[in-house]
N, C-alpha and C. Protein backbone atom coordinates (compact mmCIF):
# COMPACT_ATOMS: atom_id res chain seq x y z
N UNK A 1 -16.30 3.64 5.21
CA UNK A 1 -14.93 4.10 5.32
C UNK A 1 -14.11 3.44 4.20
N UNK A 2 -13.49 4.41 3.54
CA UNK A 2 -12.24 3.65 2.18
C UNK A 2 -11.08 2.99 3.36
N UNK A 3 -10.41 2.69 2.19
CA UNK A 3 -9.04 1.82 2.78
C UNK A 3 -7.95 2.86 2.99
N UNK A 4 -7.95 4.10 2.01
CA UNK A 4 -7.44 5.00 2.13
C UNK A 4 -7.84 5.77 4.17
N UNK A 5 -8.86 6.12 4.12
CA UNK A 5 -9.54 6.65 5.55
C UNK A 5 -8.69 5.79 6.59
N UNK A 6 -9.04 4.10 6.45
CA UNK A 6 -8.47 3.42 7.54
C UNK A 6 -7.25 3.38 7.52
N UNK A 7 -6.46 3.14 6.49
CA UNK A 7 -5.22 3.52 6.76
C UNK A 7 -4.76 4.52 7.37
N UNK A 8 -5.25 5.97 7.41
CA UNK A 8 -4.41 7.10 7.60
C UNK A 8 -4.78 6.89 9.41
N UNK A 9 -6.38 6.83 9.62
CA UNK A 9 -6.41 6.33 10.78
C UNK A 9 -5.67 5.51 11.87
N UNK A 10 -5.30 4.41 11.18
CA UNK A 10 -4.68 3.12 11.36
C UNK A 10 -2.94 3.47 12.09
N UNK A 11 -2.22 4.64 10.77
CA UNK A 11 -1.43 4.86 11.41
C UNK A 11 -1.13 6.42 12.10
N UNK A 12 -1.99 6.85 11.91
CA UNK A 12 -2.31 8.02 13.40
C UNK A 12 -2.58 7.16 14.69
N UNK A 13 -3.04 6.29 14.92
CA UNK A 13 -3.55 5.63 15.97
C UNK A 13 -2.08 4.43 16.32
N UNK A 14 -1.17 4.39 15.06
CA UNK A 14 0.28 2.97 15.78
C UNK A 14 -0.45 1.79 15.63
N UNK A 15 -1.48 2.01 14.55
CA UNK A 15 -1.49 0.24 14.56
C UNK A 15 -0.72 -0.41 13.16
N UNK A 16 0.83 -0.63 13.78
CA UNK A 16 1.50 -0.99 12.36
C UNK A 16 0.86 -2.45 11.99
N UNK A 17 0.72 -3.20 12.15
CA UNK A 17 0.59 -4.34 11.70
C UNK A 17 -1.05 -4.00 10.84
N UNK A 18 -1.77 -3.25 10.68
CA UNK A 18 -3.08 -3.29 9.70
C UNK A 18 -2.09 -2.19 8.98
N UNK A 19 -1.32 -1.13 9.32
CA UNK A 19 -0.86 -0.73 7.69
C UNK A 19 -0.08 -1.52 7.20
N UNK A 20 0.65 -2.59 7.54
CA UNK A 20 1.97 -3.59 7.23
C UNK A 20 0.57 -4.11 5.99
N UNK A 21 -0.21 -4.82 6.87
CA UNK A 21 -1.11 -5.59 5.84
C UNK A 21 -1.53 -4.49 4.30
N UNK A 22 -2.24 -3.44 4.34
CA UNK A 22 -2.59 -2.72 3.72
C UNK A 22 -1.52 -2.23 2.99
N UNK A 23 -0.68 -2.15 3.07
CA UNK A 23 0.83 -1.97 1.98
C UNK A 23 1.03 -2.44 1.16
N UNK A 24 0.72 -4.02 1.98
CA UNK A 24 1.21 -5.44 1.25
C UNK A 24 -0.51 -5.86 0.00
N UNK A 25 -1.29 -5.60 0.84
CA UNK A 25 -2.33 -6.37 -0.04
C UNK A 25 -2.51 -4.85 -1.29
N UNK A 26 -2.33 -3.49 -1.26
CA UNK A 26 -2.38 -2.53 -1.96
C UNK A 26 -1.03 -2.79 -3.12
N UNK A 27 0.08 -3.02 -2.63
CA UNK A 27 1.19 -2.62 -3.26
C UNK A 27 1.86 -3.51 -3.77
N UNK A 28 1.65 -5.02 -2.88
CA UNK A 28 2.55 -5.94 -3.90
C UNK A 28 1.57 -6.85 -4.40
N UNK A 29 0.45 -6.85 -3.77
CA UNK A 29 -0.24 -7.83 -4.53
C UNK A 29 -1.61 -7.40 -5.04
N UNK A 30 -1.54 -6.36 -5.09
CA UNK A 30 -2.55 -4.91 -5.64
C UNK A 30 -3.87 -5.05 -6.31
N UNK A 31 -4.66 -6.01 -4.87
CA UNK A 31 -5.85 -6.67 -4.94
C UNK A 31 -7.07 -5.81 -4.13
N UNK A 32 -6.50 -5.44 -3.44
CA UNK A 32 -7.26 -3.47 -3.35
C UNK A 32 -6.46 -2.38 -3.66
N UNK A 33 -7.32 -0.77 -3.54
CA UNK A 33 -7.39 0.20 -4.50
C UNK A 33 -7.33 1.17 -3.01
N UNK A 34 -6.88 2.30 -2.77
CA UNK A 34 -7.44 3.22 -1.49
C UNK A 34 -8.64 3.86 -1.77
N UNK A 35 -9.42 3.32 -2.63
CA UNK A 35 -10.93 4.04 -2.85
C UNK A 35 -11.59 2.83 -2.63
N UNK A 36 -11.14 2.06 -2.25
CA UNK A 36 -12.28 0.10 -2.28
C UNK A 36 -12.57 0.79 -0.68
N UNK A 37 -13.76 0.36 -0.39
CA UNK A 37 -14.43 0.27 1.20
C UNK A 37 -13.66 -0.50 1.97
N UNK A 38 -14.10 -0.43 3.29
CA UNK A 38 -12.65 -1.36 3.85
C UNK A 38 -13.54 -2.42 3.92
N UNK A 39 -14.53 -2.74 4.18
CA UNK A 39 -14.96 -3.93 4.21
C UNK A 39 -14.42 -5.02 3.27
N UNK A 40 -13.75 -4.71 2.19
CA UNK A 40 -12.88 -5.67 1.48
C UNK A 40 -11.90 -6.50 2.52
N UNK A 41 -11.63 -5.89 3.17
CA UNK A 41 -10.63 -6.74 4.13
C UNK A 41 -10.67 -7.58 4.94
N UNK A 42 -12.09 -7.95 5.42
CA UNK A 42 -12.98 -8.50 6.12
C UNK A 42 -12.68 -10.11 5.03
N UNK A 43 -12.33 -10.32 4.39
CA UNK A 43 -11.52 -11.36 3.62
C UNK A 43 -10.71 -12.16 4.31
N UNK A 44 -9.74 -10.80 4.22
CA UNK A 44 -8.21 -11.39 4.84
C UNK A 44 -8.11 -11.64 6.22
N UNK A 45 -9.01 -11.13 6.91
CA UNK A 45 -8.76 -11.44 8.44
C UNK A 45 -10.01 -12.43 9.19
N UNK A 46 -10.21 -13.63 7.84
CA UNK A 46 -10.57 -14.86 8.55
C UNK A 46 -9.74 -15.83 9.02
N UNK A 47 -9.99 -16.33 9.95
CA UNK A 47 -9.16 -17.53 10.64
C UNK A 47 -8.32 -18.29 9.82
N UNK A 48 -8.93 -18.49 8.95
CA UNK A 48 -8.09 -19.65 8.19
C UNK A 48 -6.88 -19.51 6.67
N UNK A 49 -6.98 -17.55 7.44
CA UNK A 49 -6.10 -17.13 6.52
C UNK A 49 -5.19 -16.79 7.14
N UNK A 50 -4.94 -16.79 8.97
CA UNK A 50 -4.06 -15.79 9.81
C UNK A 50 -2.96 -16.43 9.63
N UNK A 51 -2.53 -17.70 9.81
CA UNK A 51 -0.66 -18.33 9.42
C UNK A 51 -0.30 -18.03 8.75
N UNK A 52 -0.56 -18.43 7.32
CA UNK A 52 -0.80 -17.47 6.03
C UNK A 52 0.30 -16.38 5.87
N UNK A 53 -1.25 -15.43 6.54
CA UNK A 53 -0.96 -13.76 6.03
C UNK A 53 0.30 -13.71 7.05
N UNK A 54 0.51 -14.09 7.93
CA UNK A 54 1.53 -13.51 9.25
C UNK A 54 2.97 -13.82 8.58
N UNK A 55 2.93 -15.16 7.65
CA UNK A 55 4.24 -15.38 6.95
C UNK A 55 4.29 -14.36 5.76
N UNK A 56 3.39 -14.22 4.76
CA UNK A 56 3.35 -13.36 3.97
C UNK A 56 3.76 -11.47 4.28
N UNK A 57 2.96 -11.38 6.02
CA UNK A 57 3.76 -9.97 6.02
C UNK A 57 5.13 -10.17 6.84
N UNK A 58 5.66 -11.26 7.12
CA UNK A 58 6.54 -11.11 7.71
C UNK A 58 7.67 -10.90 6.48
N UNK A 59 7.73 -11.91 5.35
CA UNK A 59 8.75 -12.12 4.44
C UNK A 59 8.36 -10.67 3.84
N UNK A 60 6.85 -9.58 3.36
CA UNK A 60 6.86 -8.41 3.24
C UNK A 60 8.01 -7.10 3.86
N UNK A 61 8.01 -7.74 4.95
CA UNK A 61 8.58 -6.58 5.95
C UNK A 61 10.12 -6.86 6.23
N UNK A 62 10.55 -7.63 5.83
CA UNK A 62 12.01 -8.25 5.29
C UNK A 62 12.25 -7.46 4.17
N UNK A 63 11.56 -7.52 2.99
CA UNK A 63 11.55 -7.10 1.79
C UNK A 63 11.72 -5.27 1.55
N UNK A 64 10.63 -4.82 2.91
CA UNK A 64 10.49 -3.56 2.39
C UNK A 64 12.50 -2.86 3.57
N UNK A 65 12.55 -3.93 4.44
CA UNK A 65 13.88 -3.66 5.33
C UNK A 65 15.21 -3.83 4.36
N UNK A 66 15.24 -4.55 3.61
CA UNK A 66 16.21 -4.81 2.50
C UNK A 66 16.20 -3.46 1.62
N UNK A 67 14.89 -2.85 0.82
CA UNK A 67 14.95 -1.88 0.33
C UNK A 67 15.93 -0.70 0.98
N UNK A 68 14.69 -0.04 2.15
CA UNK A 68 15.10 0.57 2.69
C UNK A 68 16.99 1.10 3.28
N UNK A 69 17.70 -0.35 3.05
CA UNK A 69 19.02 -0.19 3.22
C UNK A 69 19.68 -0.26 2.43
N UNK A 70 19.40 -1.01 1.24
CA UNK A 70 19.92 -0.31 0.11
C UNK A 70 19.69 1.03 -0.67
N UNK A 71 18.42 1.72 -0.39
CA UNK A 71 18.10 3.12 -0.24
C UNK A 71 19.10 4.04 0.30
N UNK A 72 19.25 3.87 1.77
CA UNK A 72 20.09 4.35 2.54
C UNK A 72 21.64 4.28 1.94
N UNK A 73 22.08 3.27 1.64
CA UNK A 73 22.86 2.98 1.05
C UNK A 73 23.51 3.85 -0.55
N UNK A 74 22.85 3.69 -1.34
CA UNK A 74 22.89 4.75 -2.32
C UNK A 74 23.00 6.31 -1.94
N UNK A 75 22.01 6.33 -1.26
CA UNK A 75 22.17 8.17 -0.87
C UNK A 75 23.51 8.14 -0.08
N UNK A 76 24.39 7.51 0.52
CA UNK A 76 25.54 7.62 1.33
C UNK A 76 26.79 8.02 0.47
């Protein structure tokens, strides 16, 4: 399965927090591709990366909430 596959899966199915991740590791730090296997990810979701990543998508999801309202914002 690509990363592309699990994603679309991922959020047909409401699991935001694996597309939150997959956004973040695709888009800002663009260390996978949506054609990489997902087994690449099998990385990021070892133990001793979970504090980590949970601060990393949290300050992500701040980031993409800031956009988003200044988005909103402009089109007004």
């Amino acid at each position: 399965m690509t990363i592309r596959e699990l994603y679309n899966e991922a959020a047909k199915d409401g699991h935001y927090s694996l597309c939150l991740l997959i956004e973040f590791l695709a888009a800002e730090k663009r260390v996978i591709t949506p054609n990489d296997d997902a087994s690449v990810l099998d990385y990021y979701f070892q133990p001793r990366f979970h504090r980590k990543m949970n601060e990393y998508l949290a300050a992500y999801e701040q980031k993409r909430a800031r956009q988003a309202a200044a988005t909103r914002e402009v089109k007004a």
